[in-house]
Structure formats: structure tokens, C-alpha cells
N, C-alpha and C. Protein backbone atom coordinates (compact mmCIF):
# COMPACT_ATOMS: atom_id res chain seq x y z
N UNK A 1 80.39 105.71 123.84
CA UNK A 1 80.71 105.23 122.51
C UNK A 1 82.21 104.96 122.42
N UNK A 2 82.74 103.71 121.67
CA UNK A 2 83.86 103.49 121.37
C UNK A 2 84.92 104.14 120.06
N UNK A 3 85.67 103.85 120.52
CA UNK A 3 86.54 104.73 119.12
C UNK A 3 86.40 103.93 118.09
N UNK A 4 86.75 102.47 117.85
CA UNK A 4 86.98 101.66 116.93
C UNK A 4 85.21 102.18 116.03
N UNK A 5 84.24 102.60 116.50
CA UNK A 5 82.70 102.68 115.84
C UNK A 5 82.49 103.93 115.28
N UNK A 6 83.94 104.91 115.42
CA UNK A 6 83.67 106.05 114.40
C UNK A 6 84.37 105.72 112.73
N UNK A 7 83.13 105.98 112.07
CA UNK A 7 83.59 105.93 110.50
C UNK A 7 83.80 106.79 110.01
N UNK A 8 84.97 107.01 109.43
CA UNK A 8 85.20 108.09 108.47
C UNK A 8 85.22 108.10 106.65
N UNK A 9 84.86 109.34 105.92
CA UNK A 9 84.07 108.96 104.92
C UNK A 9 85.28 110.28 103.92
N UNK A 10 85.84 109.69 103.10
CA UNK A 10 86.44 110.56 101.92
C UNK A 10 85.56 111.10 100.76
N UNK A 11 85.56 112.33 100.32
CA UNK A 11 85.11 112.11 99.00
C UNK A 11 86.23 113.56 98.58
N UNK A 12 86.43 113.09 97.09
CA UNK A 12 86.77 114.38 95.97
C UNK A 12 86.09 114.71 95.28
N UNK A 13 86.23 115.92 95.23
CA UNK A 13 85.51 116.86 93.92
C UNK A 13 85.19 116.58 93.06
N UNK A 14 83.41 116.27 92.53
CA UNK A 14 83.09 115.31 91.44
C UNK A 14 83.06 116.54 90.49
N UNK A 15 83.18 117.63 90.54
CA UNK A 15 83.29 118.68 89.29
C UNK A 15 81.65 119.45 89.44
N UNK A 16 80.91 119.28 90.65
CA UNK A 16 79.43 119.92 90.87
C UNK A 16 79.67 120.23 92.56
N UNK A 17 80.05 119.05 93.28
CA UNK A 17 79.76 119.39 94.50
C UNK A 17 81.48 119.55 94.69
N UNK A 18 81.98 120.47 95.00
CA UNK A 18 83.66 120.29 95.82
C UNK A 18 83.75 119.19 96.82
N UNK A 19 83.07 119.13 97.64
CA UNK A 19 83.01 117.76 98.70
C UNK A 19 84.25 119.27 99.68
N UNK A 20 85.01 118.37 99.98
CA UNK A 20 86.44 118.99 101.05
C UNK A 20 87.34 118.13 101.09
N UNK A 21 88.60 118.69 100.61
CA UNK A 21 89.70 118.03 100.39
C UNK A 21 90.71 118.34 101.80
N UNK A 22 89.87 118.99 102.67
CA UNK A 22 90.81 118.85 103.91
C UNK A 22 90.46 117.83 105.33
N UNK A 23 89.09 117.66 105.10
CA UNK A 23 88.31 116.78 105.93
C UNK A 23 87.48 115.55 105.78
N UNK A 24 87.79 114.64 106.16
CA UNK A 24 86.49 113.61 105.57
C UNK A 24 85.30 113.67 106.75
N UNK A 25 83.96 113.06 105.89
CA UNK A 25 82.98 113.08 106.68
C UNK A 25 83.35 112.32 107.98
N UNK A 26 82.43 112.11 109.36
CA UNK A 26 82.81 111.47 110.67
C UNK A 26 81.19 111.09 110.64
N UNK A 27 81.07 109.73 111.06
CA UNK A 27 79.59 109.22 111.35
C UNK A 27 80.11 107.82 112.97
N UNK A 28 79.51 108.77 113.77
CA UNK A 28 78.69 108.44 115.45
C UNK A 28 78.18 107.33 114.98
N UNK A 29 77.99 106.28 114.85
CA UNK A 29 76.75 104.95 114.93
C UNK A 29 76.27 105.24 116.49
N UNK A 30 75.14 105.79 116.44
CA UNK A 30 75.00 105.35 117.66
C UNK A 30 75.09 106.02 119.27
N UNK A 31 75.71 107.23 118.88
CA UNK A 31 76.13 108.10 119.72
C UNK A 31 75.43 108.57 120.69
N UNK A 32 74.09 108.74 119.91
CA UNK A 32 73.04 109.73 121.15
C UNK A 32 72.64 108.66 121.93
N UNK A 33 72.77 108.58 123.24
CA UNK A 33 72.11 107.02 124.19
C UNK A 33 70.79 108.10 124.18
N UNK A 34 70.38 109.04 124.55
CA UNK A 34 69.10 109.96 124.47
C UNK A 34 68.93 110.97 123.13
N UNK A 35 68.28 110.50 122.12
CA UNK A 35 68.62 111.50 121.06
C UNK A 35 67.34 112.47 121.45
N UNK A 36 66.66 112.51 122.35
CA UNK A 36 65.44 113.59 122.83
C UNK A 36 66.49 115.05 123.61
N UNK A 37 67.90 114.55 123.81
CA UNK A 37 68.58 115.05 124.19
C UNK A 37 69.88 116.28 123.32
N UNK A 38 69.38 115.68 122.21
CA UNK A 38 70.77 116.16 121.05
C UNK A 38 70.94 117.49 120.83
N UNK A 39 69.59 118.36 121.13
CA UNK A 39 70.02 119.88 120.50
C UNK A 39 70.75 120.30 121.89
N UNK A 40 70.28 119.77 123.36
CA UNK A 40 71.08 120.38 124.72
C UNK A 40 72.33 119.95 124.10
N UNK A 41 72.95 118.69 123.55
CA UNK A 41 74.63 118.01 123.79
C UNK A 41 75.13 119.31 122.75
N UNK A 42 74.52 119.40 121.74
CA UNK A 42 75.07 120.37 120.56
C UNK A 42 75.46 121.56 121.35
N UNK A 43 74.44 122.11 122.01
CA UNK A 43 74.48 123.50 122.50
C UNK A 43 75.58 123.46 123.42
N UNK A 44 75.35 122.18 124.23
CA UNK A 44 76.67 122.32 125.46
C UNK A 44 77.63 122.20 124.56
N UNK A 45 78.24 121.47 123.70
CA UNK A 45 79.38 122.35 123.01
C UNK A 45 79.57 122.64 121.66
N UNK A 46 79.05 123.91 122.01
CA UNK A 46 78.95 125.28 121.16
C UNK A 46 78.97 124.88 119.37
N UNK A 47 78.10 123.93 119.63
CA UNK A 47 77.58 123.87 118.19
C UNK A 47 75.76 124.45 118.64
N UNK A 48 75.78 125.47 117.73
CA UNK A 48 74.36 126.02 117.48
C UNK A 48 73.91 126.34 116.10
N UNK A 49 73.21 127.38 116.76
CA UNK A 49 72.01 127.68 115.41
C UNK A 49 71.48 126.61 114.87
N UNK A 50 70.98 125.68 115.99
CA UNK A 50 70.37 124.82 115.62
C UNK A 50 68.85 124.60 115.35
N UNK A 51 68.49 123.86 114.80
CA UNK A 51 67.10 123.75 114.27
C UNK A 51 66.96 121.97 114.17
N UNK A 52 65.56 121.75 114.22
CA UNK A 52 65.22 120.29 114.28
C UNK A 52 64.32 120.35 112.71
N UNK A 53 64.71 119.16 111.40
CA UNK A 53 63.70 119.09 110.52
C UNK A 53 64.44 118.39 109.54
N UNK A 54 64.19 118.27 108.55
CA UNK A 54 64.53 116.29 107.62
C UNK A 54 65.88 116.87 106.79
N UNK A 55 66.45 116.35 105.70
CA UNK A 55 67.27 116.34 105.36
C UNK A 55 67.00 116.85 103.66
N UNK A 56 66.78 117.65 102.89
CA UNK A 56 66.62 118.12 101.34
C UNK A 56 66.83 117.05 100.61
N UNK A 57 65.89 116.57 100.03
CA UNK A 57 65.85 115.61 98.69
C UNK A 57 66.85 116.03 97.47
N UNK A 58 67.35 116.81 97.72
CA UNK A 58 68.44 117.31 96.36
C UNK A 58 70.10 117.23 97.17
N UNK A 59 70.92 117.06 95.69
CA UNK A 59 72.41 117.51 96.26
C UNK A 59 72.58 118.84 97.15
N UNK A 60 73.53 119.29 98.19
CA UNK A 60 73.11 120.56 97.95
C UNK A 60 74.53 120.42 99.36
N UNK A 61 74.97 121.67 99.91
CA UNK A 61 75.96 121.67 100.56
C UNK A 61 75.73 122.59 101.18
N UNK A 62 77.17 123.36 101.99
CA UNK A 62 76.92 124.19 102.92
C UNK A 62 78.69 124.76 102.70
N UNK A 63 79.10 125.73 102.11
CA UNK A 63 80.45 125.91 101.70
C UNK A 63 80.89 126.67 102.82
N UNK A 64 80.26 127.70 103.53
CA UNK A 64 81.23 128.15 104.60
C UNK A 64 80.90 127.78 106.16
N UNK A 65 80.49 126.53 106.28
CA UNK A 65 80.47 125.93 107.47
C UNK A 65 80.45 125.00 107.48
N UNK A 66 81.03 124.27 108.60
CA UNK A 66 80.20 122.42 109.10
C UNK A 66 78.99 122.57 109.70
N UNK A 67 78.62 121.20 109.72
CA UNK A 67 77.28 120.95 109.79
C UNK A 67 77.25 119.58 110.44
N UNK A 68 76.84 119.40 111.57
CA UNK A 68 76.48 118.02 112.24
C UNK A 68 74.39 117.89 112.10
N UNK A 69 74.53 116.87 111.96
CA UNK A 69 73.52 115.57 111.91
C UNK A 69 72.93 114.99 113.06
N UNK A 70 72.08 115.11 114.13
CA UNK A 70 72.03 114.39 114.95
C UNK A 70 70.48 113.50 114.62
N UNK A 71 70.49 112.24 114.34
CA UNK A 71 69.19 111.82 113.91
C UNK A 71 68.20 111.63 115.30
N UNK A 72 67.39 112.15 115.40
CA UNK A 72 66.21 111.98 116.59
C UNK A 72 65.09 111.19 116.77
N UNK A 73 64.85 110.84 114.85
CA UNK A 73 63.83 110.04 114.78
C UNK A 73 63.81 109.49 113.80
N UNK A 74 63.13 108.28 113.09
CA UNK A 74 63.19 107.35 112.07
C UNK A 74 64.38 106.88 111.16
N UNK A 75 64.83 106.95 110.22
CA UNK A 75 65.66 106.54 109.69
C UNK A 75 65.99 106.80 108.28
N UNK A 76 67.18 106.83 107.82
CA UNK A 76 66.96 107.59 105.99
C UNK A 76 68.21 106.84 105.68
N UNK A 77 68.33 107.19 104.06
CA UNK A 77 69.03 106.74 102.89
C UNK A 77 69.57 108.24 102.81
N UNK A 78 71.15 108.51 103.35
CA UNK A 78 71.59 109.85 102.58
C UNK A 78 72.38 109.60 101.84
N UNK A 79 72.53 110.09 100.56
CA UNK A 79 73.94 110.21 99.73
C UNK A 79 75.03 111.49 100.10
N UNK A 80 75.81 111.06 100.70
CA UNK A 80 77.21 112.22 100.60
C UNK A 80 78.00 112.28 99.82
N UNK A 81 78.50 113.58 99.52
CA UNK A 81 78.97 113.57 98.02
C UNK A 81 79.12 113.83 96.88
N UNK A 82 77.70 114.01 96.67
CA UNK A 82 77.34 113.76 95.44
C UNK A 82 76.76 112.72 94.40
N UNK A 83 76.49 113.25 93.42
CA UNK A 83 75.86 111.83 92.01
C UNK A 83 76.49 110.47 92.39
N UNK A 84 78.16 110.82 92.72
CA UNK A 84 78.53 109.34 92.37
C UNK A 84 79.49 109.00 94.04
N UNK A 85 78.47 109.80 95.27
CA UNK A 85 79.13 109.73 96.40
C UNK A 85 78.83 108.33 96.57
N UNK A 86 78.49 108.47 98.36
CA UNK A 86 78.29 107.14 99.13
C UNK A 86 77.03 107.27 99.76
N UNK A 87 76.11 106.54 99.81
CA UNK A 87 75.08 105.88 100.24
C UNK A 87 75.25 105.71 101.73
N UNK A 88 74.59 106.05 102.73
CA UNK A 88 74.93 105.55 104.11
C UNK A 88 73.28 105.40 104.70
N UNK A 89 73.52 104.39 105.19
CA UNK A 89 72.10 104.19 106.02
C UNK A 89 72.23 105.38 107.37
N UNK A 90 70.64 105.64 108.08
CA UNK A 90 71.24 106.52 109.24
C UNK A 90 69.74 106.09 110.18
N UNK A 91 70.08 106.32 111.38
CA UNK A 91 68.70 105.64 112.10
C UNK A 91 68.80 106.59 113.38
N UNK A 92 67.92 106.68 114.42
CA UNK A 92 67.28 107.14 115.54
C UNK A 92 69.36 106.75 116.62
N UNK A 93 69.58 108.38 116.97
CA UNK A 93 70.96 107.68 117.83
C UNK A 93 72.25 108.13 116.74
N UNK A 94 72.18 108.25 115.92
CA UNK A 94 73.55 108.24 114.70
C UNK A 94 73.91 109.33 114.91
N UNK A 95 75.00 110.11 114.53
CA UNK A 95 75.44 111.93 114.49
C UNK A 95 75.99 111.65 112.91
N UNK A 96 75.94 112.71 112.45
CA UNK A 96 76.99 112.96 111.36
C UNK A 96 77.26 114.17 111.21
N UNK A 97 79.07 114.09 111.24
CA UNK A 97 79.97 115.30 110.91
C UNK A 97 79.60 115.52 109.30
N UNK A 98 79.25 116.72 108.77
CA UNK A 98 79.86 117.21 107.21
C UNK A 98 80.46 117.97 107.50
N UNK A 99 81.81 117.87 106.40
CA UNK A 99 82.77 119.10 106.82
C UNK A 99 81.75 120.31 105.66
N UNK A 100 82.42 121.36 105.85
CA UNK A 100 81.73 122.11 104.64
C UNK A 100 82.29 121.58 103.42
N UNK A 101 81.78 121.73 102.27
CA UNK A 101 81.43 121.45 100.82
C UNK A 101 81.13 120.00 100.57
N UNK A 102 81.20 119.48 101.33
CA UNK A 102 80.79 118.05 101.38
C UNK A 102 79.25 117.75 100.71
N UNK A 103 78.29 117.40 99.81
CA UNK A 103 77.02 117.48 99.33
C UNK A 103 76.32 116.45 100.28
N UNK A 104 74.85 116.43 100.46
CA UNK A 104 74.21 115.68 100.94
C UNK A 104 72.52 115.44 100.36
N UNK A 105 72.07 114.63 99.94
CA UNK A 105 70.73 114.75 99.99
C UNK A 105 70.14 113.41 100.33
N UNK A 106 69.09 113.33 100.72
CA UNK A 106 67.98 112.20 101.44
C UNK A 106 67.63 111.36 100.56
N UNK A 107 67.79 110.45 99.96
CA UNK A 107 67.06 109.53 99.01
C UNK A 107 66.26 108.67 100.00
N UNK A 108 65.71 108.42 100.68
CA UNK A 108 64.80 107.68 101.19
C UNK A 108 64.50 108.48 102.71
N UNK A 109 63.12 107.87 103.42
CA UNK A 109 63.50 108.06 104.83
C UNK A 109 62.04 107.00 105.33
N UNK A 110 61.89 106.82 106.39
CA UNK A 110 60.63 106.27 106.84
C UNK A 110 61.10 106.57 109.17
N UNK A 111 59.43 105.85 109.46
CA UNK A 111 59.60 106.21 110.86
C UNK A 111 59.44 107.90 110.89
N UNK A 112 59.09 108.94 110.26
CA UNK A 112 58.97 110.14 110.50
C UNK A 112 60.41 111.17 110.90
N UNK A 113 61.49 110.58 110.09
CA UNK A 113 62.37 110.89 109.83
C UNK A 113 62.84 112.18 110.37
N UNK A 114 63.57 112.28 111.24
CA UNK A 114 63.85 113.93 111.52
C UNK A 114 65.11 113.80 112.33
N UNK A 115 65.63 115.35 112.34
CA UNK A 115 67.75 115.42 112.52
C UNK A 115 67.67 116.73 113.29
N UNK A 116 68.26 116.84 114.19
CA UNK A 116 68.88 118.42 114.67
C UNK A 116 70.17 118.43 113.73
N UNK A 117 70.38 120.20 113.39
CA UNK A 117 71.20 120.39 112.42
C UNK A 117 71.60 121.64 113.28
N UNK A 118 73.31 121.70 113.28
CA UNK A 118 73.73 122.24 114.37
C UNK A 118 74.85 122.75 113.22
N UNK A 119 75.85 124.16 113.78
CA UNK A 119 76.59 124.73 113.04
C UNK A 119 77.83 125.11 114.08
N UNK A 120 79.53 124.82 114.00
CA UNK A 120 79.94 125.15 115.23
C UNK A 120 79.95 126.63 115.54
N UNK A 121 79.74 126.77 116.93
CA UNK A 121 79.96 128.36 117.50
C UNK A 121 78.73 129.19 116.52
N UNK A 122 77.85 128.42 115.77
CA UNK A 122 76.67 129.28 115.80
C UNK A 122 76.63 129.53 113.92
N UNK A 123 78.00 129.32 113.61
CA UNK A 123 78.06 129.69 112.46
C UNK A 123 77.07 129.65 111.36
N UNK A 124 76.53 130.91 110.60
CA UNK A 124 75.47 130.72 109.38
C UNK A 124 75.95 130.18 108.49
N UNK A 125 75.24 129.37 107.70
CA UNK A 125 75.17 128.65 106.69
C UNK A 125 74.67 129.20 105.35
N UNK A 126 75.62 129.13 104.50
CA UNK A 126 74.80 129.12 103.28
C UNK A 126 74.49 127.45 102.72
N UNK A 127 73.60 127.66 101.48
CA UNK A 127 72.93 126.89 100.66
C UNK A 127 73.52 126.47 99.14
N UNK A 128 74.53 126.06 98.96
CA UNK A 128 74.59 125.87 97.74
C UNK A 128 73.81 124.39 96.52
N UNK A 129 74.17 124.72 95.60
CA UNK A 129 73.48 123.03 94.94
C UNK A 129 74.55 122.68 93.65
N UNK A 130 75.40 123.17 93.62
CA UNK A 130 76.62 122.40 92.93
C UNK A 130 76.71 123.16 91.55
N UNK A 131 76.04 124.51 91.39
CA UNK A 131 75.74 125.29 90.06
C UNK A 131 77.30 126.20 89.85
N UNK A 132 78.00 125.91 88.35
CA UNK A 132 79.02 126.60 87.80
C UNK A 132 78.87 127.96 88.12
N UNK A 133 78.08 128.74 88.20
CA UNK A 133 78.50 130.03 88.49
C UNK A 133 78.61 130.75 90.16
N UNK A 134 78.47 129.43 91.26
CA UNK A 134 78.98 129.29 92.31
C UNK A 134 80.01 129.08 93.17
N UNK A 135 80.62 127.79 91.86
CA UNK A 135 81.66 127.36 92.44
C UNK A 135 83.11 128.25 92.74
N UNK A 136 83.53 129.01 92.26
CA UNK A 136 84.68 129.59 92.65
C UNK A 136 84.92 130.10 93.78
N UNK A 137 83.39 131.04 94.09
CA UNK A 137 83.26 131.40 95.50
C UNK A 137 83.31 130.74 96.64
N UNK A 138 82.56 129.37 96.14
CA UNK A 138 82.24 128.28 97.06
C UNK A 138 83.77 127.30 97.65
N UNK A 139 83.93 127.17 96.61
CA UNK A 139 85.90 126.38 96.86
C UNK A 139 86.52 127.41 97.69
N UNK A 140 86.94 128.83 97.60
CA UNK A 140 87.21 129.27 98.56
C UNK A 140 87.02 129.70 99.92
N UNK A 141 85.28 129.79 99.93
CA UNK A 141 84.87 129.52 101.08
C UNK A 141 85.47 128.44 102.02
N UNK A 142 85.45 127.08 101.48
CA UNK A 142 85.68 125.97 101.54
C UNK A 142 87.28 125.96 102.88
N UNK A 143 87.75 126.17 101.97
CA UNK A 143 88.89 126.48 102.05
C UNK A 143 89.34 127.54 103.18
N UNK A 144 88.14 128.46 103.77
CA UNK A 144 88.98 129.12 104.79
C UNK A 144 88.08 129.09 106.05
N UNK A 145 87.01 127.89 105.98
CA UNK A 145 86.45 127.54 107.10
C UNK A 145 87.23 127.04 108.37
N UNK A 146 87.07 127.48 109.43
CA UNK A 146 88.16 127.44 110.48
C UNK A 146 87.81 125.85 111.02
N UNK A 147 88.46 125.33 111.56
CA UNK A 147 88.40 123.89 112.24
C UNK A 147 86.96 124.34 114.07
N UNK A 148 86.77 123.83 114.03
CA UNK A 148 85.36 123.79 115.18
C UNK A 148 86.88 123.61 116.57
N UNK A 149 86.03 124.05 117.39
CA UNK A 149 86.95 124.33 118.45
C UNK A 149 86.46 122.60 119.79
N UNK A 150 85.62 122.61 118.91
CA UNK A 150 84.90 121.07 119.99
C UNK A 150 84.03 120.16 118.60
N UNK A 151 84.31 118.87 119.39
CA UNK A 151 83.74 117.98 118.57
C UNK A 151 81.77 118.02 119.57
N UNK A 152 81.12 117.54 118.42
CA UNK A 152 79.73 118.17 118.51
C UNK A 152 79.14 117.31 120.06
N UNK A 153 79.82 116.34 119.85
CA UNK A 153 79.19 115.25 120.91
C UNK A 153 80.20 115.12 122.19
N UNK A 154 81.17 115.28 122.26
CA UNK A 154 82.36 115.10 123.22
C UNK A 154 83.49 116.11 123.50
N UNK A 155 82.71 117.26 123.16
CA UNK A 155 83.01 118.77 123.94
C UNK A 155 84.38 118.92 122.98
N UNK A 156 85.47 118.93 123.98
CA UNK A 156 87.08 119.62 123.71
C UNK A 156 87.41 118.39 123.94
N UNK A 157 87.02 116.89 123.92
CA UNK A 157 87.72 115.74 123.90
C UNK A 157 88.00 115.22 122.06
N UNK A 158 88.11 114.46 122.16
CA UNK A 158 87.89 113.34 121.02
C UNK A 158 87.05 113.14 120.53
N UNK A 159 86.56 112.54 119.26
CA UNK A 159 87.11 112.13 118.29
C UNK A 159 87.36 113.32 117.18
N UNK A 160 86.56 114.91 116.68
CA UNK A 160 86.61 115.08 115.47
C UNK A 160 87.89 116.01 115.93
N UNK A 161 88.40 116.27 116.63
CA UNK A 161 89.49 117.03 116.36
C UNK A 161 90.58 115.75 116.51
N UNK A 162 90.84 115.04 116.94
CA UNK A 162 91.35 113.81 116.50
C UNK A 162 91.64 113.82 115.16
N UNK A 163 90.71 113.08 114.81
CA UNK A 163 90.05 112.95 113.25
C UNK A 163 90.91 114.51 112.26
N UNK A 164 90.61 115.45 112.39
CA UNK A 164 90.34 116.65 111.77
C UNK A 164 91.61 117.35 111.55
N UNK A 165 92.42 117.36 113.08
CA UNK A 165 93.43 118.01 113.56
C UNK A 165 92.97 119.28 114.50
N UNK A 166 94.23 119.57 114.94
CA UNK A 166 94.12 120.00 115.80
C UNK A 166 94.55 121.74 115.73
């Protein structure tokens, strides 16, 4: 994969989902040449606790971790973001970086739609959905999630620590 084909995706705090004001999203077009392959590439670098299964029809986030995307099969409509995020198409081959607090949910999918969902170095995840008596905890979570020590697809090379810093 080429550099010029990684997209990167901003969002701010719509006042439900925090999104992350230190990271923008990173989207692979294309990345997996074998996506039958994606939970081994994750595992080889040390993104785990992975699991294979679709994407939640609701807003909803993940405040004290990242979270990569690897699509394996069919294709979907996700919103990142939030209510008034961004729309991104995603198909069989794609990755996507969320940093933590970043929101995501599925508005469409077809082809039998399905993602390995990987966490770096194993990290658990919580569940949030953008509810006021969350958020304080959640922004600071946010906020002291450590940077991933490898990008999900290209080990200790390039692009998300690029992207991210270093």
C-alpha cells in the first residue's frame, strides 16, 4: 500500500460523543491484499483481543482504547463521529484506525458484512454511547490513553505512528 492512499479523518467534540482531540481517525483503502489473513497481521503486531463480528447500529465509542477495523467481508455505511460526523463507505480489504473516543455506528451494510476488531497490546475496551453522566470519566480516559507502540498493519514502521506521533 501507498502512502499518498492513507486518509485521515478529524472530528471535535459534538457535546455526546468526545471524538479525540489528539488523534484523527486513519483509513487503509485497501490494505489487506488477504483480508482471510487480518486477525494473524493484527496479532503479529500486538494488536489483540481480537474478535471477528459487524459493527453496532448505534453511536457508541470506546474511551480507554483504540480500536482498529479490519473489514473481511462485504461492505458498510459507517458514521464516525457522531450525529453530525462523517459517512465513509468501507468494503472487503479496508482497515480503520479509531483513536479512542472517536464514535462509530453502521448505518448500512450488505455482502454479509463482517470486521476483525483488534485493541493495541491487548488492551480492554470499554463501551460507551455518548450519555451525560459518563462523560467526565470518559474525556479523561480519553486523554490518558497511551499512543500504540505499532501501527496495526505495518508493525513498528509507518503510517499511524507517523500520522499519530511518535
Amino acid at each position: 500500500m501507498e502512502k499518498h492512499q492513507i486518509k485521515t479523518i478529524t472530528f471535535e467534540d459534538d457535546g455526546n460523543i468526545p471524538n479525540n482531540r489528539f488523534h484523527p481517525l486513519i483509513l487503509y483503502p485497501g490494505a489487506l491484499d488477504h483480508p482471510g489473513n487480518c486477525m494473524k497481521i493484527f496479532k503479529e503486531n500486538n494488536w489483540t483481543n481480537a474478535w471477528e463480528n459487524g459493527v453496532f447500529s448505534y453511536h457508541h465509542y470506546h474511551s480507554n482504547s483504540h480500536e482498529v477495523l479490519g473489514v473481511i467481508e462485504g461492505s458498510a455505511s459507517i458514521t464516525f463521529g457522531g450525529e453530525n460526523g462523517k459517512t465513509v463507505e468501507v468494503t472487503v480489504g479496508d482497515v480503520v484506525v479509531i483513536p479512542a473516543g472517536v464514535g462509530h455506528k453502521k448505518e448500512a451494510s450488505s455482502g454479509g458484512f463482517r470486521v476483525v476488531e483488534a485493541y493495541p497490546n491487548g488492551m480492554p475496551h470499554d463501551l460507551r454511547t455518548g450519555k451525560a453522566d459518563e462523560r467526565k470519566e470518559a474525556i479523561d480516559n480519553i486523554e490518558n490513553v497511551p499512543l500504540p507502540a505499532t501501527d496495526p498493519i505495518f508493525g513498528v514502521n509507518e503510517p499511524l505512528l507517523n500520522v499519530w506521533g511518535r
